[in-house]
Protein backbone atom coordinates (compact mmCIF):
# COMPACT_ATOMS: atom_id res chain seq x y z
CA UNK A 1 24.43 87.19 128.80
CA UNK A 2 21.88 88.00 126.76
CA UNK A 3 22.81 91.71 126.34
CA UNK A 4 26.01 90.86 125.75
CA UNK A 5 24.83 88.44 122.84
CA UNK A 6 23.28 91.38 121.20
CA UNK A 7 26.01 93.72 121.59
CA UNK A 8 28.20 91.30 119.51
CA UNK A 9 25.49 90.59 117.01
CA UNK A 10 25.48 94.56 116.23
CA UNK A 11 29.13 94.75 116.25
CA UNK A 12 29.20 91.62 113.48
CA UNK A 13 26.60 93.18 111.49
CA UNK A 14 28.72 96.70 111.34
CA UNK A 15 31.30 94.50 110.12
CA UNK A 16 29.06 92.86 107.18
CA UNK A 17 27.41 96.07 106.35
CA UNK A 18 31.20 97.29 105.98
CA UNK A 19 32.32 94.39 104.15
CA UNK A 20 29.71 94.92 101.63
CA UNK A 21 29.84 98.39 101.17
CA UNK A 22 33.81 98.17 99.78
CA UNK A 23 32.76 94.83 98.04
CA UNK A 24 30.07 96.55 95.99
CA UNK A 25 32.30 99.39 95.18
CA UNK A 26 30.17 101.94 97.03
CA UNK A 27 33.25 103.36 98.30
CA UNK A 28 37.03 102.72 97.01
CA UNK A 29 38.70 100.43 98.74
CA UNK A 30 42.02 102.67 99.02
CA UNK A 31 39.77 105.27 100.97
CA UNK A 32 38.39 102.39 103.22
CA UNK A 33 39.89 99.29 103.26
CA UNK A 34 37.54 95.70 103.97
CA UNK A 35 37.51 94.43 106.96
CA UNK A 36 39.02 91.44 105.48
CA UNK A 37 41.29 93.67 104.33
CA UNK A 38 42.18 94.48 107.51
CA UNK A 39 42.59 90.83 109.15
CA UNK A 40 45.29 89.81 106.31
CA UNK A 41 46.77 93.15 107.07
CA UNK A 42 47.07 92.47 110.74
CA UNK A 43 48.42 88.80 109.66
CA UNK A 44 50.80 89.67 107.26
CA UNK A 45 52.41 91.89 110.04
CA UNK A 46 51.75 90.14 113.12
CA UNK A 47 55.29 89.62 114.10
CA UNK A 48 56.39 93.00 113.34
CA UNK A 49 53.18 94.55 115.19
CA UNK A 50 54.17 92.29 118.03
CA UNK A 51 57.87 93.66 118.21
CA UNK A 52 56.75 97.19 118.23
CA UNK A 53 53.66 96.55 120.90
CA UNK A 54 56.39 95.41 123.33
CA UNK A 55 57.67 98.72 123.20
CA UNK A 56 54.54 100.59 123.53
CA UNK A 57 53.48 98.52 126.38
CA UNK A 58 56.40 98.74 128.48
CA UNK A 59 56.66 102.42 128.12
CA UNK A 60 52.78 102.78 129.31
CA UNK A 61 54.14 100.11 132.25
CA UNK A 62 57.02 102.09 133.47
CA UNK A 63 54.81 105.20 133.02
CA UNK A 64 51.64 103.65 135.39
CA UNK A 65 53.72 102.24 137.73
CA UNK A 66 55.68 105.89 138.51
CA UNK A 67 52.34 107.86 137.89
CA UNK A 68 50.89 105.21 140.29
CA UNK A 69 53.69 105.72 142.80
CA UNK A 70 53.06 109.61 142.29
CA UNK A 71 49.56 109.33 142.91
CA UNK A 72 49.65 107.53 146.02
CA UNK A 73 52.32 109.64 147.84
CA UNK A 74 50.61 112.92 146.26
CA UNK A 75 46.94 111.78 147.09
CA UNK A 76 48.06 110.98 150.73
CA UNK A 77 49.79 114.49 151.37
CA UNK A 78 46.79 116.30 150.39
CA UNK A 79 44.70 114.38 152.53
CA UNK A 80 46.88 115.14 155.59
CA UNK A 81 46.82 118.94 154.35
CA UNK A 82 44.39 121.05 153.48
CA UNK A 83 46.83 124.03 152.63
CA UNK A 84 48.70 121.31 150.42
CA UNK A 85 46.05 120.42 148.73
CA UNK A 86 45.21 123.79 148.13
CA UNK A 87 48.25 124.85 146.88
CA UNK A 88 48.55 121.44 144.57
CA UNK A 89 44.91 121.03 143.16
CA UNK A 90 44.92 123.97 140.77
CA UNK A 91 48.12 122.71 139.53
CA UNK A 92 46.76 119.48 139.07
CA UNK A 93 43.40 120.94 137.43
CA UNK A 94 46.19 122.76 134.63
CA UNK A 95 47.78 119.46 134.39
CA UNK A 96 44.39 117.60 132.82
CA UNK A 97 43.39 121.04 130.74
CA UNK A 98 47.03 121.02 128.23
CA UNK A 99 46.52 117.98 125.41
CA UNK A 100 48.61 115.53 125.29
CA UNK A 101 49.77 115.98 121.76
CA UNK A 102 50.62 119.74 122.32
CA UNK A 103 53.12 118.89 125.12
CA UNK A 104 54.61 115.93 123.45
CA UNK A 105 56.79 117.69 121.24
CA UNK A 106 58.34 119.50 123.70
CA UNK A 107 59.35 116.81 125.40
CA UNK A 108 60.75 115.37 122.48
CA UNK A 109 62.55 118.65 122.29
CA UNK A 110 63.81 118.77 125.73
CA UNK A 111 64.60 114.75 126.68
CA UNK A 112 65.22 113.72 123.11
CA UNK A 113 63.75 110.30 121.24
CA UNK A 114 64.26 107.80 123.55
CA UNK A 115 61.91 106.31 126.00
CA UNK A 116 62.28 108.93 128.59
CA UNK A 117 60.26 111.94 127.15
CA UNK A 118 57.31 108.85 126.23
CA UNK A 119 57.64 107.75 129.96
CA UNK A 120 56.92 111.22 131.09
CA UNK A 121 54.26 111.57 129.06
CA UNK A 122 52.23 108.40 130.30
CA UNK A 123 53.31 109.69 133.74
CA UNK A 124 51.34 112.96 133.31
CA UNK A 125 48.32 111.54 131.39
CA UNK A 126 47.74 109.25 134.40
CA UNK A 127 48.55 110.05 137.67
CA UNK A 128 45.33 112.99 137.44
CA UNK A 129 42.83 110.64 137.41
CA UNK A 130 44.76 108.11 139.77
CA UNK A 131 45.37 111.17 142.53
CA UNK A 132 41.64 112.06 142.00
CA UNK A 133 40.34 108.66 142.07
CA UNK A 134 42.39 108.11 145.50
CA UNK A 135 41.20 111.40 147.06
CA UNK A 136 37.84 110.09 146.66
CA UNK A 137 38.29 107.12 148.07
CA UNK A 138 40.04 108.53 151.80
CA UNK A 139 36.65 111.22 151.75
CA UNK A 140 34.25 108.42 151.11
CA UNK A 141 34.91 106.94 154.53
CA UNK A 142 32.00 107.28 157.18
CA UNK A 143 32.62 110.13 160.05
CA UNK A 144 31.86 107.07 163.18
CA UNK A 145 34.24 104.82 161.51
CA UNK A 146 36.99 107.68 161.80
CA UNK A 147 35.56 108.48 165.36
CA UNK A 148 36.12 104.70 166.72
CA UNK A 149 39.66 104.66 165.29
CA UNK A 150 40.60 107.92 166.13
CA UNK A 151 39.23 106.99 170.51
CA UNK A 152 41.19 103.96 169.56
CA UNK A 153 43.92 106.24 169.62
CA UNK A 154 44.92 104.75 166.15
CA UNK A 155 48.00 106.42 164.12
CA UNK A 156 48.20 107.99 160.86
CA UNK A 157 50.03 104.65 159.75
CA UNK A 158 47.08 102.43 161.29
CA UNK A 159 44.56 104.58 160.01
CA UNK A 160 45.47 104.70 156.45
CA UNK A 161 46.68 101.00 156.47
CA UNK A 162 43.01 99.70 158.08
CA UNK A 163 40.34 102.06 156.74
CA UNK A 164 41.64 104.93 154.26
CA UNK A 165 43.39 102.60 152.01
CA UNK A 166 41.15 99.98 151.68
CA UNK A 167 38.08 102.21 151.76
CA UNK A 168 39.90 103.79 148.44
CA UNK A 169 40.50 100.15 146.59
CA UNK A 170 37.57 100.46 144.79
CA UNK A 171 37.70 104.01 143.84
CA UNK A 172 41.53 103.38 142.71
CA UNK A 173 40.91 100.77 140.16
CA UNK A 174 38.15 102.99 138.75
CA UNK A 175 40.90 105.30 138.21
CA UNK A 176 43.26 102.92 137.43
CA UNK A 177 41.16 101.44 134.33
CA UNK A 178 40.61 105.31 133.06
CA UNK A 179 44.60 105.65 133.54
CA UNK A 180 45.49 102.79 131.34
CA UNK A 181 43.47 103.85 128.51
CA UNK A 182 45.63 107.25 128.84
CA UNK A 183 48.48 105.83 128.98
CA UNK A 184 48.36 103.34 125.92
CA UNK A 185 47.09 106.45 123.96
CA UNK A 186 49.83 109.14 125.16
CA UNK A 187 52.66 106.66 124.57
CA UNK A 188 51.36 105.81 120.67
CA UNK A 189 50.98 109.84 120.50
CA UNK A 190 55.05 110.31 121.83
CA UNK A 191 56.29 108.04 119.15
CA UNK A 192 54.37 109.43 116.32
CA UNK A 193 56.61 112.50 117.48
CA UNK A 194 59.85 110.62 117.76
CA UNK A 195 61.18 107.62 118.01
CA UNK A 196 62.65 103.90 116.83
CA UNK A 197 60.46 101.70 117.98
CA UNK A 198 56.93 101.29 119.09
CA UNK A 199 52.90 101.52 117.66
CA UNK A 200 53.77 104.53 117.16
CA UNK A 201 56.48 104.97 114.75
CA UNK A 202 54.54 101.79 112.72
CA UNK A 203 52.03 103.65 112.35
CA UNK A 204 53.84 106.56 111.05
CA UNK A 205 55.75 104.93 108.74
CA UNK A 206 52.14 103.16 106.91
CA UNK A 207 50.72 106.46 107.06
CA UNK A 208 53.24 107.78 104.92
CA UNK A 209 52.98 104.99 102.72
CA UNK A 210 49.70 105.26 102.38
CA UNK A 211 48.90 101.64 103.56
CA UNK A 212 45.55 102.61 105.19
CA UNK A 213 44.51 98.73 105.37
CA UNK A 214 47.74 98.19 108.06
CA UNK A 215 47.41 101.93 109.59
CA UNK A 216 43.33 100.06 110.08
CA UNK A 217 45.02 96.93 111.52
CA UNK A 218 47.24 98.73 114.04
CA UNK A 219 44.00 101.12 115.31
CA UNK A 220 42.04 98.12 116.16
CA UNK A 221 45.52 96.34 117.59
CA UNK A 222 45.66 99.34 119.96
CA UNK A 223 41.94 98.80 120.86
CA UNK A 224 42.08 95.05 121.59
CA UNK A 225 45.09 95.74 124.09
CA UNK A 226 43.47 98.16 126.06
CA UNK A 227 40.34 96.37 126.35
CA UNK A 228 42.80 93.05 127.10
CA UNK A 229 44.38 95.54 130.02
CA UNK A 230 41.17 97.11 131.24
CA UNK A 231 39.94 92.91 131.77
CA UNK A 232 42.94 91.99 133.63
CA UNK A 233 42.69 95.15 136.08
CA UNK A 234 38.99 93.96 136.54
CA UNK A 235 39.58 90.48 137.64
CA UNK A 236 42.64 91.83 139.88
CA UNK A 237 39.82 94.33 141.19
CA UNK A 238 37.75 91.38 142.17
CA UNK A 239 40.96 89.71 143.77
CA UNK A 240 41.45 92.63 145.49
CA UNK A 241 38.32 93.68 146.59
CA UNK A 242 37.59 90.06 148.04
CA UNK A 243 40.55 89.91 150.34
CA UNK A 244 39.81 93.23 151.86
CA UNK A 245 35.86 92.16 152.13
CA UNK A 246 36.61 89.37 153.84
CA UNK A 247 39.19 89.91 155.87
């Protein structure tokens, strides 16, 4: 409690220091807008900010719950084969190494400027750490538990659905929280390429108008949401996590 009492007393006083460094004319404010300049921003645009955030959320949605979907099927396969996973690590490994904003283009190029090429953009930012996160969690299970269910003459389906899968929950939402900061961040960087709605495209379109008080306001919008989406996976975590426990 305490630590986190501090933490917000530094953040605040960042803020005033900010504050009066643009009030005092230290530095313009069309360089660096206020921080108040910033909350009237974000209120004078609210509703519009909230019309393009639905966009940019449900394109990181659709593209967590395939790269999700992806990551559990892939993570599974390579733990049932050590040729597979051979053969699909490196690939994986050359996945996480291109940046997201040099392969975004050509997907705008090759799907066109609709939600598709954004989808599969999300999709590749997140199912790495997902996969990775899951693979961790089916090798982190002790060699005697594997021994009893394996003389218990268990099947693959048992095995995974009693100890492998719930031995991973807690290394999956690790990954999961990494994945959804990805995913907010590759499907702002897909609109900026192309596109009619989203975070994105607003923030394009102040850029270019030099409004660097709203292009401020929608930075720290995309901030708040992710941290917003990193809490809710945390108390499902806890759900989670207590229903396997106990049961």
């Amino acid at each position: 409690m305490i630590r986190h009492l501090k933490q917000h007393s530094l953040v605040f006083l960042l803020l005033i220091m900010w504050q009066a460094v643009v009030g005092f004319g230290l530095v313009p404010d069309y360089l660096l807008p206020s921080p108040w300049q910033i909350i009237w921003a974000f209120i004078d645009d609210i509703a519009l900010l909230g019309m393009h955030a639905k966009y940019t959320l449900w394109t990181a949605f659709l593209g967590v719950v395939i790269g999700l979907i992806l990551s559990f099927v892939l993570a599974i396969l390579m733990d049932l084969s050590k040729i597979f996973k051979e053969l699909t690590y490196p690939v994986l490994l050359l996945n996480q190494t291109i940046p997201t904003i040099a392969i975004a283009p050509l997907l705008v190029i090759w799907l066109g400027y609709g939600i598709l090429p954004k989808v599969v953009l999300v999709v590749l930012s997140v199912f790495f750490p997902m996969t990775i996160a899951l693979l961790d969690g089916f090798n982190s299970i002790q060699k005697e538990q594997l021994n009893l269910f394996q003389s218990l003459k268990a099947t693959k389906y048992q095995l995974y659905r009693h100890l492998k899968i719930p031995s991973a929950m807690g290394y999956f939402f690790t990954g999961l929280k990494v994945a959804l900061s990805y995913a907010l961040i590759s499907a702002v960087i897909a609109e900026w390429l192309g596109g009619y709605h989203g975070l994105g495209v607003y923030m394009t379109r102040v850029r270019k108008s030099y409004e660097l008080d709203n292009m401020f306001a929608v930075i720290f919008f995309i901030s708040v949401l992710t941290l917003m989406l990193i809490a809710l996976i945390k108390l499902i975590e806890r759900r989670v996590l207590r229903y396997y426990y106990v049961k």
